[in-house]
Protein backbone atom coordinates (compact mmCIF):
# COMPACT_ATOMS: atom_id res chain seq x y z
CA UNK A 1 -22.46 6.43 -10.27
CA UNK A 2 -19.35 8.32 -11.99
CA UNK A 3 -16.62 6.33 -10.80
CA UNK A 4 -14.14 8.95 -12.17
CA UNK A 5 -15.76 11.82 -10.28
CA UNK A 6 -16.24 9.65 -7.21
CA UNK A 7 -12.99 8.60 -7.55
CA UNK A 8 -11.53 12.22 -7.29
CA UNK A 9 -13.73 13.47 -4.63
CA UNK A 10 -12.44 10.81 -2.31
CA UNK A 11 -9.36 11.11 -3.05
CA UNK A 12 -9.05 14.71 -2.52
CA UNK A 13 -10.94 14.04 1.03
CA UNK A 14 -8.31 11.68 1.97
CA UNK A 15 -5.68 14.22 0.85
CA UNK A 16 -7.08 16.73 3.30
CA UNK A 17 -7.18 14.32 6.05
CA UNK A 18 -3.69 13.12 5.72
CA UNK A 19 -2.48 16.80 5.56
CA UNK A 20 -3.94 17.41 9.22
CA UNK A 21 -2.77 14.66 10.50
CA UNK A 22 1.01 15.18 9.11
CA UNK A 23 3.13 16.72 12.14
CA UNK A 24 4.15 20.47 12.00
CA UNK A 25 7.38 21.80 10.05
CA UNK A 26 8.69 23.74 13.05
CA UNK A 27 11.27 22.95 15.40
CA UNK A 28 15.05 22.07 14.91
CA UNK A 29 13.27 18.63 13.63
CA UNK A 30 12.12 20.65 10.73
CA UNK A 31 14.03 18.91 8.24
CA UNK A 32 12.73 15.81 8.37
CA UNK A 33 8.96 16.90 8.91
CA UNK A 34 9.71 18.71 5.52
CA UNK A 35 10.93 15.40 4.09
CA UNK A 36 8.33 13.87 5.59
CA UNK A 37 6.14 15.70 3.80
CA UNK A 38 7.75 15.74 0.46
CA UNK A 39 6.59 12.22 0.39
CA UNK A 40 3.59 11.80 1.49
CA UNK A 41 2.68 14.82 -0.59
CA UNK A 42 4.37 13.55 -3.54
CA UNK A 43 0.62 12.67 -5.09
CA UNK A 44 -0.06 8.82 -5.81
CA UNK A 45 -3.49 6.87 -5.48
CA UNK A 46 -3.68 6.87 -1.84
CA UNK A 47 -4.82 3.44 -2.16
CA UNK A 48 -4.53 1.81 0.95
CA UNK A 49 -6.51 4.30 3.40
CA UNK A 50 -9.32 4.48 0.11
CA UNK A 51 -9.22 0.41 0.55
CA UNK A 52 -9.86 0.85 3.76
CA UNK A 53 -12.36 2.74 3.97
CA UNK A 54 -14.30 1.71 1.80
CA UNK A 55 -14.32 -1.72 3.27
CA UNK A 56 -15.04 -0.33 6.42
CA UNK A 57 -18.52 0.81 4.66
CA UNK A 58 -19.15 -2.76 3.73
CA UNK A 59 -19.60 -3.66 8.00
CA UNK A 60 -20.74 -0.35 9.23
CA UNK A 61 -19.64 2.49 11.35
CA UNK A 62 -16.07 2.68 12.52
CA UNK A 63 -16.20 6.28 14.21
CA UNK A 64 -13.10 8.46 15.17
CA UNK A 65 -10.46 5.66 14.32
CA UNK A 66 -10.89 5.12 10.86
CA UNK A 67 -8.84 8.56 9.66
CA UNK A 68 -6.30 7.13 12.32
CA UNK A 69 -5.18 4.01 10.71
CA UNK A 70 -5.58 5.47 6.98
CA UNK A 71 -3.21 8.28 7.80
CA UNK A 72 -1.01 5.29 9.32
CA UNK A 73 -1.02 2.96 6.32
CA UNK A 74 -0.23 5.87 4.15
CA UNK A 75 2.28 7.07 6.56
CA UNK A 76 3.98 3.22 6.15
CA UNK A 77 3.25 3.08 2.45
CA UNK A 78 4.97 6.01 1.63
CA UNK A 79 8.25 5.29 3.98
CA UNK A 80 8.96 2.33 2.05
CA UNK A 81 8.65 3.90 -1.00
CA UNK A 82 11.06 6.53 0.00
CA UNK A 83 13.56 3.94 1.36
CA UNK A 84 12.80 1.54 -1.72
CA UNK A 85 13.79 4.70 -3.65
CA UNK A 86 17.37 5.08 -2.33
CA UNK A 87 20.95 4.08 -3.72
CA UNK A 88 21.49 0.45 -1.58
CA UNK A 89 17.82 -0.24 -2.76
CA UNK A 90 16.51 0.44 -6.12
CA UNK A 91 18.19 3.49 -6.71
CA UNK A 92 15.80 5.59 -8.57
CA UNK A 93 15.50 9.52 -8.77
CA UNK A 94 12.14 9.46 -10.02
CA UNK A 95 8.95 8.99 -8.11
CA UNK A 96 5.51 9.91 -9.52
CA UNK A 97 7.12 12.21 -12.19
CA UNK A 98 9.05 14.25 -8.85
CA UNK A 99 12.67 13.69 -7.71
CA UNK A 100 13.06 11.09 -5.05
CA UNK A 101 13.63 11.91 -1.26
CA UNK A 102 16.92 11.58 -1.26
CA UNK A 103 17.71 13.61 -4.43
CA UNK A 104 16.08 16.55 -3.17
CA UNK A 105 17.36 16.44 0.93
CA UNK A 106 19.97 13.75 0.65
CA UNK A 107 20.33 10.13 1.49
CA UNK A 108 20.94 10.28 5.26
CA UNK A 109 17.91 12.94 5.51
CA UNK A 110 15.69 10.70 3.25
CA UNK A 111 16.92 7.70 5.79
CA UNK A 112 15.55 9.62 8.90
CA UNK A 113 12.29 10.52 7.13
CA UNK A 114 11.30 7.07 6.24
CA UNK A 115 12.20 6.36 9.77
CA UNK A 116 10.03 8.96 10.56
CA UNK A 117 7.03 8.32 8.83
CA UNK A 118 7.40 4.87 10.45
CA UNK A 119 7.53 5.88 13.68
CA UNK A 120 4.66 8.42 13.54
CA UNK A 121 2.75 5.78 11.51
CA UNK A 122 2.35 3.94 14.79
CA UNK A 123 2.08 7.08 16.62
CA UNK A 124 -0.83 8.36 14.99
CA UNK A 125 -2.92 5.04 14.86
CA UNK A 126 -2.20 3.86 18.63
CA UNK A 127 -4.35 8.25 19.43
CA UNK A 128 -7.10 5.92 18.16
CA UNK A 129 -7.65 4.58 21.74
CA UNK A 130 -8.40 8.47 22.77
CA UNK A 131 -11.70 7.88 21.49
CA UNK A 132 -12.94 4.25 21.93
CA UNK A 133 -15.31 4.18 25.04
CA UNK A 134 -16.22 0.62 25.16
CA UNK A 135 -14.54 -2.43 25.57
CA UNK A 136 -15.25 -3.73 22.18
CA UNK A 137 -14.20 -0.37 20.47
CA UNK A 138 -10.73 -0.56 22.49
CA UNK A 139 -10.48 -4.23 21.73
CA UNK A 140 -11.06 -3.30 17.75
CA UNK A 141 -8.17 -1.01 18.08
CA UNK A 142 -6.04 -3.24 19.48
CA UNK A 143 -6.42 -5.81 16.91
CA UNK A 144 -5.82 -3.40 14.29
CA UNK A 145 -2.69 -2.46 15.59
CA UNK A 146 -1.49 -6.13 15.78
CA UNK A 147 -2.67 -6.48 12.22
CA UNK A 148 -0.90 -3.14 10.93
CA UNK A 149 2.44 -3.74 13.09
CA UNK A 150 2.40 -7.54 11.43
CA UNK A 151 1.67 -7.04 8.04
CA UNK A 152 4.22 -3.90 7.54
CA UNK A 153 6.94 -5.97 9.63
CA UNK A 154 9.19 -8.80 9.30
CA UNK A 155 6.40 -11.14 8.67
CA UNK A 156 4.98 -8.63 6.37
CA UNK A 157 5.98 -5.82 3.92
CA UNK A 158 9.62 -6.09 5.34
CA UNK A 159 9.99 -9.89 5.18
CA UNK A 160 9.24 -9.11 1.07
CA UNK A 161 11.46 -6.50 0.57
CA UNK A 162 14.43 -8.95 2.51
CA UNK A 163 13.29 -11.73 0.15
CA UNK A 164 13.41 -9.45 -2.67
CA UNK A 165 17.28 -7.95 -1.89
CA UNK A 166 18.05 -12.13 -1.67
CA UNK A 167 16.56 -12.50 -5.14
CA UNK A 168 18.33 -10.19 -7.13
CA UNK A 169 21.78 -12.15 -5.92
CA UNK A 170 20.24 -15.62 -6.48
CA UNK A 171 19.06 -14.14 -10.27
CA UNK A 172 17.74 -16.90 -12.50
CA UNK A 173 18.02 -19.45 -9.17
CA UNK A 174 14.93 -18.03 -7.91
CA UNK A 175 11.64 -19.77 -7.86
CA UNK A 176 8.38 -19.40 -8.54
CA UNK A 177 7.53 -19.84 -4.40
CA UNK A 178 9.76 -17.51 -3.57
CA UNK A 179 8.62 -14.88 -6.43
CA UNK A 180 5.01 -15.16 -5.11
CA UNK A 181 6.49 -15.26 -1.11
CA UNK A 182 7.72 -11.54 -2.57
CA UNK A 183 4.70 -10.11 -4.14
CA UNK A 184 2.57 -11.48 -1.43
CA UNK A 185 4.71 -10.07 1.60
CA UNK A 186 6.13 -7.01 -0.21
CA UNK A 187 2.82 -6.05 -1.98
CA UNK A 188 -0.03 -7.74 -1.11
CA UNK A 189 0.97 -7.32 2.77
CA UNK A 190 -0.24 -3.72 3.26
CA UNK A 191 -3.51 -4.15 1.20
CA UNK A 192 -4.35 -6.87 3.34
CA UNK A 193 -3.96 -4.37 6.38
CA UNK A 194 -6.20 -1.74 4.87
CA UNK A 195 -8.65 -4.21 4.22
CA UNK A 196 -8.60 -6.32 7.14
CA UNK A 197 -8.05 -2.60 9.45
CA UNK A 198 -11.51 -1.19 7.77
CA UNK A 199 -13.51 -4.86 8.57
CA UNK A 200 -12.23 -5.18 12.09
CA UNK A 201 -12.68 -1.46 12.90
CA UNK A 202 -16.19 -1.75 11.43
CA UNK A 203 -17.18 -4.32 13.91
CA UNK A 204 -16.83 -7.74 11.21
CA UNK A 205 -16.53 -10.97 12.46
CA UNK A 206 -13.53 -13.23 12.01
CA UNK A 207 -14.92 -15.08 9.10
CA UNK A 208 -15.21 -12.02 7.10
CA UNK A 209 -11.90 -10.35 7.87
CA UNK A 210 -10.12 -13.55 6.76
CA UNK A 211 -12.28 -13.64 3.45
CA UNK A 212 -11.11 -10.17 3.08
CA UNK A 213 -7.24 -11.52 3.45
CA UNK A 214 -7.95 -13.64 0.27
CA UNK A 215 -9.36 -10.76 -1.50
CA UNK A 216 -6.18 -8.60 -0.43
CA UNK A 217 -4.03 -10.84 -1.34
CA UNK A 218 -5.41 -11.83 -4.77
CA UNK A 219 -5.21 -7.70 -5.52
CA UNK A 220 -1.86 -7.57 -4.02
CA UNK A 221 -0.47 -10.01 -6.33
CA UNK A 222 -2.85 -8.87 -9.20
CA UNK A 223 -1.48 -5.30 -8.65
CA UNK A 224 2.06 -6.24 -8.10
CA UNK A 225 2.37 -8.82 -11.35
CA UNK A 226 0.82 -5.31 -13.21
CA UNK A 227 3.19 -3.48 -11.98
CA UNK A 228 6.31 -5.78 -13.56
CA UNK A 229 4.16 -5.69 -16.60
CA UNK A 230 4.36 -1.60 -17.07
CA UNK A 231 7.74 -1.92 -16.17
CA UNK A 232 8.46 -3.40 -19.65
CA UNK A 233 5.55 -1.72 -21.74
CA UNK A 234 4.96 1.78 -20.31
CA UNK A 235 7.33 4.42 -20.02
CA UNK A 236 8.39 7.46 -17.87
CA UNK A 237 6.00 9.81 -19.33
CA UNK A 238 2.36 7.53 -18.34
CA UNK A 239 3.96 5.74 -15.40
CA UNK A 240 5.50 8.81 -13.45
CA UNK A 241 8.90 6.79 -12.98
CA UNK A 242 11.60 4.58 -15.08
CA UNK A 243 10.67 2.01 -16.42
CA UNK A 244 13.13 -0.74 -17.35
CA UNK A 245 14.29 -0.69 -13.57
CA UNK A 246 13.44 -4.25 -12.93
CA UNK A 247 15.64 -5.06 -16.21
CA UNK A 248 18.37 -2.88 -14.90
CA UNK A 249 19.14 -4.44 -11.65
CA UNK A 250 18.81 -7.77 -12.60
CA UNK A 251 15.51 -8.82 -11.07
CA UNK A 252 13.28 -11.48 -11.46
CA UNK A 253 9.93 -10.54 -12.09
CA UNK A 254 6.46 -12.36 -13.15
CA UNK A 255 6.79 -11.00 -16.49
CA UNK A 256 10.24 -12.29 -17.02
CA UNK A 257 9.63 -15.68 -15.40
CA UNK A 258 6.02 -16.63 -17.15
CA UNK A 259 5.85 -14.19 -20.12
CA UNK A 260 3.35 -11.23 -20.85
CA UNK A 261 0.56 -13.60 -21.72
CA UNK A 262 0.55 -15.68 -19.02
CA UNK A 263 1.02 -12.45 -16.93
CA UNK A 264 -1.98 -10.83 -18.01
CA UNK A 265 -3.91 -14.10 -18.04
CA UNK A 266 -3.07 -14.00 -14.39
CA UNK A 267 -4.27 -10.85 -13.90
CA UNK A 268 -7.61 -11.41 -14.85
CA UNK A 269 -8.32 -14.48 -12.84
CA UNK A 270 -7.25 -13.20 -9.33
CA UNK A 271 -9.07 -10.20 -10.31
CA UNK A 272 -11.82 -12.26 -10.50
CA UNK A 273 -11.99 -13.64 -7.78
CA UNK A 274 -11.23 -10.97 -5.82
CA UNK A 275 -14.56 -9.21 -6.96
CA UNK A 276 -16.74 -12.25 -6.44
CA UNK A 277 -15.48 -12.18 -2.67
CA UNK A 278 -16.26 -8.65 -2.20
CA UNK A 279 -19.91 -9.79 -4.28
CA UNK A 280 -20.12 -12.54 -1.66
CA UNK A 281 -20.97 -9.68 1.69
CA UNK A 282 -24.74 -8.96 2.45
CA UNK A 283 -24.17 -5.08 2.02
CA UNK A 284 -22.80 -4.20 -2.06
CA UNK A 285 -19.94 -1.67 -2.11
CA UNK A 286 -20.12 -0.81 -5.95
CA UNK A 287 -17.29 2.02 -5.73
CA UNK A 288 -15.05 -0.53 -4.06
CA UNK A 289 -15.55 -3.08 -7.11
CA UNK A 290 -15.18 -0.80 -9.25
CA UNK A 291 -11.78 0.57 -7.80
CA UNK A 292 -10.43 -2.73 -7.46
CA UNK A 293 -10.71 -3.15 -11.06
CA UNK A 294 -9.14 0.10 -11.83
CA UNK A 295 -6.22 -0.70 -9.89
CA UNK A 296 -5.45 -3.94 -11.26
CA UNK A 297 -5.96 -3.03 -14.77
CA UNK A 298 -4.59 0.29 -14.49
CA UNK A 299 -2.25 1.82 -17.20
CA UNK A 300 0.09 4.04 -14.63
């Protein structure tokens, strides 16, 4: 297998889905549909619906829902990174080497297309129900939804991203609970979704989907505690956006609590372990190991 040719033809498949799923540019909405699409077409991994899906192939078949709930997570992944972007947030004009949402259509505009994307997030993964015809493929639905509304909600991606606003005006008061309460929820949250999404839309039993949870959450925090750690050695030409931000506004970061060795030293064991779940399935996904290694250890 060429992982770096794989790599691009599934990525550019999941590109084309997402554009026909996007709502039109028409209407006297058209503003925000063009924001809307600014963002999402702003390039980036499109890891969470890849996650997904290819943990869906580790169970089986998942029929016309799948695209659904990719679109979705994608749809809820890039919101927050357009609100994350903005002035009372971050405040950052960059995003993957483009201006930010709100530099290019302003901040109210940028406000209303997160809110957006949100909203139609939800839209376009509850049209999955058009096409279940039994009562298990409803009921599969269902619990994705509940699992997608939880982990990008207050118990979730948004409970992080409150925890995280509270940590940059406790500064060197934080802890090391509360740290990993941050990367879990605001980070690790949304990979869980994809993963757990793809298993229970694939037909996998409870066991498995909560296995999965661990293995989501070790990449999350693998992927997250990378992240702080490009923020001090990369810079805006490999990574696509400042770097120094964390520095800037005063937060608390793995890096800056433990160090860069014991950083990367934690990289490498979640990572770990994260594989040898994925190892532990009856069917072998070798793509998806090999993407979750490229993700943790990746340079941008």
């Amino acid at each position: 297998m060429n992982f770096k040719e794989e790599l691009r033809k599934k990525t550019g498949q999941i590109e084309a889905m997402i554009q026909v799923y996007l709502p039109k540019e028409e209407g006297y909405q058209r503003t925000v549909t063009e924001a809307m699409h600014y963002a999402v077409s702003g390039g980036g991994k499109r890891l969470r619906p890849m996650l997904m899906a290819e943990t869906a192939a580790l169970f089986g078949d998942t029929g016309e829902s799948l695209a659904r709930f990719m679109t979705a997570l994608e749809c809820i992944h890039t919101y927050s990174l357009v609100h994350d972007d903005l002035p009372a947030m971050d405040n950052d004009d960059y995003r993957r080497g483009r201006k930010t949402t709100h530099i290019v259509y302003g901040e109210g505009m940028a406000v209303l297309a997160g809110d957006g994307l949100l909203n139609y997030a939800f839209e376009t993964a509850a049209s999955a129900f058009d096409y279940a015809s039994e009562t298990a493929e409803y009921q599969r639905v269902a619990r994705a939804l509940q699992i997608l509304g939880r982990k990008a909600g207050i118990y979730g991606m948004i409970g992080g991203q409150c925890a995280d606003l509270r940590a940059e005006e406790l500064g060197e008061d934080v802890t090391k609970d509360m740290l990993l309460y941050i990367h879990e929820h605001k980070t690790a949250a949304l990979i869980q979704a994809a993963m757990m999404i793809g298993a229970v839309l694939a037909g996998a039993d409870d066991e498995a989907v909560s296995q999965l949870e661990k293995c989501a959450y070790n990449i999350g925090i693998a992927f997250q505690i990378q992240d702080d750690i490009l923020d001090v050695t990369s810079s805006l030409e490999v990574l696509g956006k400042p770097v120094g931000s964390d520095e800037k506004n005063n937060k608390l970061t793995y890096v800056s609590m433990h160090g860069l060795e014991e950083s990367r030293k934690q990289v490498e064991e979640l990572s770990r372990e994260a594989i040898v779940i994925l190892q532990s399935f009856p069917r072998r996904n070798l793509f998806l190991e090999e993407l979750v290694e490229q993700l943790i250890y990746r340079e941008k």
